[in-house]
Protein backbone atom coordinates (compact mmCIF):
# COMPACT_ATOMS: atom_id res chain seq x y z
CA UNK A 1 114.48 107.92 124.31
CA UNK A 2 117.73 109.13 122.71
CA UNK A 3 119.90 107.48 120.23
CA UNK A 4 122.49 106.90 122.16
CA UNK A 5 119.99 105.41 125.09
CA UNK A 6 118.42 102.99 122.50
CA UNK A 7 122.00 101.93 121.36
CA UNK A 8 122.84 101.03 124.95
CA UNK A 9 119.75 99.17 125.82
CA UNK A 10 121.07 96.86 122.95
CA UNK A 11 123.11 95.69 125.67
CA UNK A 12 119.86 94.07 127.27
CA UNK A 13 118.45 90.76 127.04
CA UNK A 14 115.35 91.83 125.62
CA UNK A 15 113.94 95.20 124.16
CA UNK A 16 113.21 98.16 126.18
CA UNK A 17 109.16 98.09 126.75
CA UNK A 18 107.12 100.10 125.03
CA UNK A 19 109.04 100.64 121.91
CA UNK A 20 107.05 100.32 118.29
CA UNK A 21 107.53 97.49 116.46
CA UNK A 22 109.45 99.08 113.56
CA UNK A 23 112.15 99.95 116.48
CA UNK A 24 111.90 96.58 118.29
CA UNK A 25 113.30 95.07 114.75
CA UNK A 26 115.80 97.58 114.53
CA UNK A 27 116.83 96.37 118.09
CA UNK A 28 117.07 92.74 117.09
CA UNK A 29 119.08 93.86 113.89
CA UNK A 30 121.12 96.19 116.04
CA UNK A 31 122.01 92.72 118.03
CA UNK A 32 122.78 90.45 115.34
CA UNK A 33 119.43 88.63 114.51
CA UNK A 34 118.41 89.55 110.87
CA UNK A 35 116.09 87.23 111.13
CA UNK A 36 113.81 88.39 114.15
CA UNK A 37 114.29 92.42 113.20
CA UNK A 38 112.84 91.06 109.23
CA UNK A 39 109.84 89.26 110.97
CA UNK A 40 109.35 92.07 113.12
CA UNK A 41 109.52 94.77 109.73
CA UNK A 42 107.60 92.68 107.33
CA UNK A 43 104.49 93.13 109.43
CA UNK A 44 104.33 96.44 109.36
CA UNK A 45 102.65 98.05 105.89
CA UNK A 46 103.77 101.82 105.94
CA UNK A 47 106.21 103.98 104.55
CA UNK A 48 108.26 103.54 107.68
CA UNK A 49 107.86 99.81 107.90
CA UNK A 50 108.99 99.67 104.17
CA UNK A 51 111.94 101.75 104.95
CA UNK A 52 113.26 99.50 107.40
CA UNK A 53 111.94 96.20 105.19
CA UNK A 54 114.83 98.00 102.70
CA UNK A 55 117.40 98.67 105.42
CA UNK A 56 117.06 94.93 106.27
CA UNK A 57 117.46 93.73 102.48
CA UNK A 58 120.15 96.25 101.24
CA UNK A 59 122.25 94.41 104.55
CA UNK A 60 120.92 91.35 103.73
CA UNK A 61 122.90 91.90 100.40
CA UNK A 62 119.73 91.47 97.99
CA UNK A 63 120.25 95.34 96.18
CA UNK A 64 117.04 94.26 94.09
CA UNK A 65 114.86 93.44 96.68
CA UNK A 66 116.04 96.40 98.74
CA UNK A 67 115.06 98.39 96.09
CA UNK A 68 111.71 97.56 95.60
CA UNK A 69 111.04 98.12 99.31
CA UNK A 70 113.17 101.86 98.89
CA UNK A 71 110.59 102.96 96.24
CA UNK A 72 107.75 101.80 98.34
CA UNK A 73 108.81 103.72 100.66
CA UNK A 74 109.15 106.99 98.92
CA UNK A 75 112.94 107.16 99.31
CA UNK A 76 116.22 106.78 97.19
CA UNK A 77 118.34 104.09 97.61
CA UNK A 78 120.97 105.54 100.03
CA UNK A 79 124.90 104.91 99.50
CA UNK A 80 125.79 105.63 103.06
CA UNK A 81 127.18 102.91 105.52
CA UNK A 82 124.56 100.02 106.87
CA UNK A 83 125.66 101.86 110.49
CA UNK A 84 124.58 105.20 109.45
CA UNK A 85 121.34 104.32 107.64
CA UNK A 86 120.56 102.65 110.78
CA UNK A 87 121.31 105.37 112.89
CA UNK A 88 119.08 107.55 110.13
CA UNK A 89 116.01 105.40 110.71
CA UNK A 90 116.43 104.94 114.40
CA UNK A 91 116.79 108.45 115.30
CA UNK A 92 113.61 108.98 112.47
CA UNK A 93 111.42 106.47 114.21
CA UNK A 94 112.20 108.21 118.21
CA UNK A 95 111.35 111.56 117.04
CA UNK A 96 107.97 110.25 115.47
């Protein structure tokens, strides 16, 4: 799946099949529920999972907790757009 295919399945009712679960909360985010994409992240204890857990919280608005979550993942914390972090970890997590 391609970017651009997993931005237009968030035109769906419900998440394409098969998808891992860091990219099924991406999907809710990517349709307006915060809430179901953080459920979805906080259950996954990885690198990966943490770098979405910080995605969620730096949109949420909490820069403290997002930080936290960027240093257990191993990254910095980014200053580009919520869109094009998204995009970042989306296109990171189809290519894994």
């Amino acid at each position: 799946m391609t970017l651009d295919q997993f931005r237009r399945s968030l035109d769906n009712a419900a998440p394409p099949p098969g998808l891992t679960p860091l990219l099924v909360a991406l999907w809710h985010d990517g349709n307006g529920d915060w809430e179901a994409a953080h459920r979805v992240a906080q259950d996954v204890d990885d690198k990966e999972g943490a770098w979405v857990h910080a995605y969620l919280h730096r949109k949420e608005g909490d820069a403290s907790n997002a930080g936290y979550w960027y240093r257990r993942a191993g990254r910095p914390h980014t200053g580009v757009t919520l869109d094009e972090e998204w995009s970042e970890i989306v296109t990171a997590l189809l290519n894994d």
